[in-house]
Protein backbone atom coordinates (compact mmCIF):
# COMPACT_ATOMS: atom_id res chain seq x y z
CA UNK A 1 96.16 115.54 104.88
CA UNK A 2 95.50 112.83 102.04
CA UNK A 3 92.09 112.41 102.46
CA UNK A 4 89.16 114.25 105.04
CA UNK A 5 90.72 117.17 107.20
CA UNK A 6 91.35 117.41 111.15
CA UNK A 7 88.34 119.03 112.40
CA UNK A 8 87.42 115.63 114.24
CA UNK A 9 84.44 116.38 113.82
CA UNK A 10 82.00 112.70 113.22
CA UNK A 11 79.08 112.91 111.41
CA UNK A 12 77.53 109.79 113.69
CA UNK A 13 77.52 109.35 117.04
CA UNK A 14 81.43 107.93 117.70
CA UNK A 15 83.92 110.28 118.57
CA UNK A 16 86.25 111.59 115.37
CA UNK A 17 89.39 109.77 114.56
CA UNK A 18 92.63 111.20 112.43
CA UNK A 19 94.70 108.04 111.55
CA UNK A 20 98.23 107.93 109.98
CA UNK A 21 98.19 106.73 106.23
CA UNK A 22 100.21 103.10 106.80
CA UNK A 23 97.55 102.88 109.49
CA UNK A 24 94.58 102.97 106.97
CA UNK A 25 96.09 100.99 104.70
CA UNK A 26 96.87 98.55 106.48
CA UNK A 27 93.23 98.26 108.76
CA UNK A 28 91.80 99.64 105.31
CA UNK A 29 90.01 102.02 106.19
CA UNK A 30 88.92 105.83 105.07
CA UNK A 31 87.23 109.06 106.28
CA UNK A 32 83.20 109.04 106.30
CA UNK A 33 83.28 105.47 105.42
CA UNK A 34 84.90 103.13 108.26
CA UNK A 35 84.76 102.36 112.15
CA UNK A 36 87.87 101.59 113.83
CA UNK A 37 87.77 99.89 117.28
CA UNK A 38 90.84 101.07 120.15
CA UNK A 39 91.89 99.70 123.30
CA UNK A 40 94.56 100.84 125.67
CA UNK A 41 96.79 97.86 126.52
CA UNK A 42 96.59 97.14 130.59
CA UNK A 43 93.25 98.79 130.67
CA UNK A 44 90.84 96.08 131.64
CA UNK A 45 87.06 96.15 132.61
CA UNK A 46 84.97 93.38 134.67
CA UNK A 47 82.67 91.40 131.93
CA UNK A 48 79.56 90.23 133.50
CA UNK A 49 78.98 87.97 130.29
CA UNK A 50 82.43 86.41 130.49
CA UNK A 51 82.83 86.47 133.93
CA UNK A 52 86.14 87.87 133.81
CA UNK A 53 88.10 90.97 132.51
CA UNK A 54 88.46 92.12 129.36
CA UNK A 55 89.77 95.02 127.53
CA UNK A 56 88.27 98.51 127.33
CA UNK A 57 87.24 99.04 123.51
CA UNK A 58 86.14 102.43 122.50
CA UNK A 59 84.47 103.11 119.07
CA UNK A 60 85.63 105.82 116.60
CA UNK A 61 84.48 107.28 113.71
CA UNK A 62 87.20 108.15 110.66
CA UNK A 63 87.36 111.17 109.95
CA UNK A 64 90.86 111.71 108.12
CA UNK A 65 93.95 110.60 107.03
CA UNK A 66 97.77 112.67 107.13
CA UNK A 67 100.70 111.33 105.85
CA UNK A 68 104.11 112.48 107.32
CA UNK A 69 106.57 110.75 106.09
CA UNK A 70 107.64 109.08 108.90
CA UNK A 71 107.07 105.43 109.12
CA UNK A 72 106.94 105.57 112.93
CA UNK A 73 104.40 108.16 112.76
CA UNK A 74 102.11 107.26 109.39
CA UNK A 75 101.68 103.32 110.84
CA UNK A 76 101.15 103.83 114.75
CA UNK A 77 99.53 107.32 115.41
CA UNK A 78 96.39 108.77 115.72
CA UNK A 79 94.53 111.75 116.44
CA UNK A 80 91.18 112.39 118.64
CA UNK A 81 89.59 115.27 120.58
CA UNK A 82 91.16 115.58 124.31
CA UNK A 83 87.90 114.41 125.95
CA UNK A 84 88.21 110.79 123.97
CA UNK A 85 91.91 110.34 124.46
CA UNK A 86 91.23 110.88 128.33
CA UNK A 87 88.03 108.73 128.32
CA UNK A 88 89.82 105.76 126.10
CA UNK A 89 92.70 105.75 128.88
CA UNK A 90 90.76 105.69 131.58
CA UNK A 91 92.39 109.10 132.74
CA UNK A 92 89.63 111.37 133.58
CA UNK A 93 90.96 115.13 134.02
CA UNK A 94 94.54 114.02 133.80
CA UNK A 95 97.08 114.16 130.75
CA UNK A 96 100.13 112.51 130.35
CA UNK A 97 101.99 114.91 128.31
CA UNK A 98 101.93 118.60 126.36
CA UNK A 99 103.47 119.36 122.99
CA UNK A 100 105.05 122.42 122.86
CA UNK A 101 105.63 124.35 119.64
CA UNK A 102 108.77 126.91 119.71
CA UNK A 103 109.45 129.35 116.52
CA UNK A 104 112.67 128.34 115.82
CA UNK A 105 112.87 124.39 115.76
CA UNK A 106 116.75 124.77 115.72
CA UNK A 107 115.98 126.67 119.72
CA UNK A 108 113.73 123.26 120.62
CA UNK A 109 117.05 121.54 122.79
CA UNK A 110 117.40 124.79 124.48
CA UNK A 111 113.88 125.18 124.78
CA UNK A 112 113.75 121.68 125.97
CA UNK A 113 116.33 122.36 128.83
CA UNK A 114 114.59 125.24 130.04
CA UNK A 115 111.41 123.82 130.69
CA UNK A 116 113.17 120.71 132.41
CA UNK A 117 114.71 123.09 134.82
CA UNK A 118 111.69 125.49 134.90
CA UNK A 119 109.04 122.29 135.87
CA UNK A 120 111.36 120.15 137.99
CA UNK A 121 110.67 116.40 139.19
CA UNK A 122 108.93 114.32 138.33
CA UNK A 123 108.57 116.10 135.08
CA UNK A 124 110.78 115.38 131.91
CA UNK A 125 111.18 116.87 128.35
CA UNK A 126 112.17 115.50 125.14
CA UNK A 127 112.68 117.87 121.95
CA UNK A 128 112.15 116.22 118.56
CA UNK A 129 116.22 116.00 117.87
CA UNK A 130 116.28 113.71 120.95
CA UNK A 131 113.17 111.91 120.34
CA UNK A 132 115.13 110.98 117.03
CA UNK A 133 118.50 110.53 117.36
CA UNK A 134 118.75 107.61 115.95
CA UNK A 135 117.74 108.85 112.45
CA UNK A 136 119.58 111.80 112.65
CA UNK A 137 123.20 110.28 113.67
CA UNK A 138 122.54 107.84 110.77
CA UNK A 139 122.51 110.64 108.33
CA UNK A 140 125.26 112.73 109.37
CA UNK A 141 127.14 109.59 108.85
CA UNK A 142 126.28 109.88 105.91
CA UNK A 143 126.61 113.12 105.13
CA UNK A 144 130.50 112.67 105.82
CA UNK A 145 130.90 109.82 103.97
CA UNK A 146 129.46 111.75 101.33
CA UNK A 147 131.76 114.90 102.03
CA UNK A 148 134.77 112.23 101.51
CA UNK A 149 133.59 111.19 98.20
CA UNK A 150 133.02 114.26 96.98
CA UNK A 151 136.81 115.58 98.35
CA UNK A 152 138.18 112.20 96.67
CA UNK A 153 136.15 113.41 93.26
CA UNK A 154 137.15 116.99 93.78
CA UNK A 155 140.63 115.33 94.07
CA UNK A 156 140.85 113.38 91.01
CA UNK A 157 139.40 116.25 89.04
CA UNK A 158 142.77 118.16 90.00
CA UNK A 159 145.13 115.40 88.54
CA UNK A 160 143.33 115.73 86.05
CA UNK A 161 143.90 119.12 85.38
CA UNK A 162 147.41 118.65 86.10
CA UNK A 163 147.89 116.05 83.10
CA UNK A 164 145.46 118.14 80.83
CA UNK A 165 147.74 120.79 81.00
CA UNK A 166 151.22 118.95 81.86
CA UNK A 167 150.02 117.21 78.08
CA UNK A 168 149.16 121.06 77.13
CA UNK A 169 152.93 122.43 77.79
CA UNK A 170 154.57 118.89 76.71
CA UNK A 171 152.54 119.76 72.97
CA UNK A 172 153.48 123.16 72.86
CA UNK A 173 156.96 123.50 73.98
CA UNK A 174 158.34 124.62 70.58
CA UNK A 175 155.00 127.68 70.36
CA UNK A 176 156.23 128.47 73.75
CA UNK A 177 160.00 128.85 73.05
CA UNK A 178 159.01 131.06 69.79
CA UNK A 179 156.99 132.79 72.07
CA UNK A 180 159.84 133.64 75.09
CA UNK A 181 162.41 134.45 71.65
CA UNK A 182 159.75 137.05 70.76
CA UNK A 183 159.96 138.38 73.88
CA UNK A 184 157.42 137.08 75.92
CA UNK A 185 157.93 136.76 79.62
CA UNK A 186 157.99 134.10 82.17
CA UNK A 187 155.23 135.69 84.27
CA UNK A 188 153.17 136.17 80.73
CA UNK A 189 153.39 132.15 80.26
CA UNK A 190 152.88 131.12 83.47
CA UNK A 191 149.67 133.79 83.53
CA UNK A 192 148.30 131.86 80.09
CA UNK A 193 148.53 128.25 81.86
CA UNK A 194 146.89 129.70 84.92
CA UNK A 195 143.91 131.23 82.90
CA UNK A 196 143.33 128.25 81.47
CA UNK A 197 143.29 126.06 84.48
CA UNK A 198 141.09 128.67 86.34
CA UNK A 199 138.93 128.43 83.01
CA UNK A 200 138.58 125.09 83.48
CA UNK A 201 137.95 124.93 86.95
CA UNK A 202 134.83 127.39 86.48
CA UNK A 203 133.30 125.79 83.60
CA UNK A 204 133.48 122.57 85.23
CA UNK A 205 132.34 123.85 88.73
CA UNK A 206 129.70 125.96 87.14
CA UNK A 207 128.18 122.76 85.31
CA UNK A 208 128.67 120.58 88.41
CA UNK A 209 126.79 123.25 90.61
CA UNK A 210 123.64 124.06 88.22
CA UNK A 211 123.35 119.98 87.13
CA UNK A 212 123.85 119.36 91.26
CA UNK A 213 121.26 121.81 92.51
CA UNK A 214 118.35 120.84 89.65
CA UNK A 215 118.68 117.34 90.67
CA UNK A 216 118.24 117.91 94.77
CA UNK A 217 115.89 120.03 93.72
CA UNK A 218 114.08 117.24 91.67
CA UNK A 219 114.57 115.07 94.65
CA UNK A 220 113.41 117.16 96.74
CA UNK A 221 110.21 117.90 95.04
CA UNK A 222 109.12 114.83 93.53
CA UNK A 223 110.88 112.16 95.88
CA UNK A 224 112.48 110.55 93.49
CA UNK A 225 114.24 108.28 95.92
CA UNK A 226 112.40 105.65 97.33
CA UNK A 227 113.31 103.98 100.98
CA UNK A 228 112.24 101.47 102.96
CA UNK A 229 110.18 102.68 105.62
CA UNK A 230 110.25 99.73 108.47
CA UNK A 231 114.52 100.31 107.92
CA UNK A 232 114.77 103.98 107.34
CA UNK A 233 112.01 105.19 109.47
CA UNK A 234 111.56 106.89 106.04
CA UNK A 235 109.90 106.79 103.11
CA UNK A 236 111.88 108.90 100.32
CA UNK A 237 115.31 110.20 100.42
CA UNK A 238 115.76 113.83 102.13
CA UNK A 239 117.21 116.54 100.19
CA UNK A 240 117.81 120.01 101.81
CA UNK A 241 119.56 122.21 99.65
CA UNK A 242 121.95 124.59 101.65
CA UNK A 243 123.04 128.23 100.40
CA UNK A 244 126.02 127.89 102.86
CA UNK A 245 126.95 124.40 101.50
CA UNK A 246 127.13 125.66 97.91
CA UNK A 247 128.92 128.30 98.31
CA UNK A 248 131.47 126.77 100.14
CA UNK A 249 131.68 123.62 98.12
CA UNK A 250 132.17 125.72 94.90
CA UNK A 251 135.07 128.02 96.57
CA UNK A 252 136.61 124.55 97.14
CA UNK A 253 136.60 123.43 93.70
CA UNK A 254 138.18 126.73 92.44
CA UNK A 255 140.58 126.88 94.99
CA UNK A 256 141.70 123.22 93.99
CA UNK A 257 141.60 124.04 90.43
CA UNK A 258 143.91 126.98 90.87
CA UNK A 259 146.41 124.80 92.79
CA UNK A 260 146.42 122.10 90.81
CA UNK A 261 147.76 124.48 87.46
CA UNK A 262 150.55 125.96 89.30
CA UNK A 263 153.26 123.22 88.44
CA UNK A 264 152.30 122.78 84.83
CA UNK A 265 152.38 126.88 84.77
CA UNK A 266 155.63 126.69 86.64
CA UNK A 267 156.85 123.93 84.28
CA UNK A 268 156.00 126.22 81.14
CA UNK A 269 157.37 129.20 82.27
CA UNK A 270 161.16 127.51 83.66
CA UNK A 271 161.29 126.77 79.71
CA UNK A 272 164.51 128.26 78.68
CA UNK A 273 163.72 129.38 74.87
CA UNK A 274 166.61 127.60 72.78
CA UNK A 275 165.43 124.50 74.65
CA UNK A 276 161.95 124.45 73.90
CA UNK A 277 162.80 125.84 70.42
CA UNK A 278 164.58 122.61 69.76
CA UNK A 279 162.16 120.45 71.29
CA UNK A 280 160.93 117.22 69.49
């Protein structure tokens, strides 16, 4: 709620009206202040005056404003008592349709499916995936093309761990051949190079996960991102932060980190010691 509350309760003698916040900006209007006039479209009356028919108009009285977020919702709905809605459509006892709440929102298709079978025709359900699919299939294509990205950042990362540490063992061929005179082993060498690959992979993941979850989180909670709503049915970016997602993106990382030291390590530890001794 941004302004009033959703008791539809008037203080006058028009029903009580809950409008969408694009809604009362754009017909200006506020709670305890304003009027707002409603007509069902098709629903026409005989006019003695006019001599002809004209629309139904109904009277209400504002007593609130929401804001959800969704364009579709915040410029075109409204709420009223049960006993208006019915009168302003001309349906007397009737309804047109029930929301149904479930639990689990993630259950609502299944839910959805249920009912259909349970009611039969003529009746028909619609969960709120379906209702927008549109919006949803736009950001899962999204969400992959952002999955690519990040694989093709993830990627480059790696190479350039591989020349980071390809530079490392180029640099210190001659430390390396004192090393294997002194009797240091191939396994020891390559173990050093890993270490500091995997070192490098965690400090790098570890920075990239903490700087990565403040900002969603900052996006998230001050929505930072601002869309077009008559495009995105949207007005701010959405950020869900997922445990799963995390977790599975930082294993990732590692994993590539780790791979990508192996053939410097290899490289380093194949090192025969006269060789590197008498490296330039």
């Amino acid at each position: 709620m941004r302004s009033g509350d959703f008791s539809l309760v008037s203080t006058d003698t028009n029903p009580a009206i809950v409008i969408g916040q694009k809604l009362a900006e754009r017909l200006n209007v506020w709670p305890g202040e304003h009027v707002v006039l409603a007509t069902v479209p098709g629903r026409l009356q005989l006019s003695g005056a006019l001599g002809g028919f004209v629309p139904v108009i109904r009277r209400y009285t504002v007593t609130g404003v929401f804001e959800t977020g969704m364009y579709e919702y915040d410029s075109g709905y409204a709420y009223m008592t049960l006993a208006s809605a019915q009168d302003l459509a001309g349906l007397g006892p009737r309804i047109t349709g029930i929301d149904v709440k479930v639990p689990d929102r993630a259950r609502a298709p299944e839910t959805a499916a249920r009912l259909a079978t349970l009611l039969g025709f003529p009746y028909r359900t619609m969960d709120w995936q379906e209702q927008n699919r549109s919006l949803f299939q736009a950001l899962q294509l999204e969400k992959l093309a952002m999955a690519v990205i990040l694989l093709l950042i993830v990627l480059v990362a790696a190479f350039n761990i591989v020349s980071t540490l390809t530079m490392v063992v180029t640099d210190k061929t001659r430390e390396i051949g004192i090393l294997r005179a002194m009797g240091l082993s191939a396994t020891s060498v390559r173990r050093v190079f890993l270490v500091q690959g995997a070192v490098i992979g965690a400090v790098g993941t570890g920075l990239g996960v903490a700087i990565g979850t403040v900002a969603a989180w900052a996006l998230r909670r001050f929505e930072l991102v601002k869309l077009d709503p008559t495009v995105y049915f949207i007005d701010h970016l959405p950020v869900a932060i997922s445990a799963s997602d995390v977790v599975v993106i930082t294993v990732a990382s590692l994993g590539i980190a780790m791979l990508a030291t192996f053939w410097p390590a290899r490289q380093a530890a194949r090192l025969l010691p006269v060789d590197a001794i008498r490296h330039e």
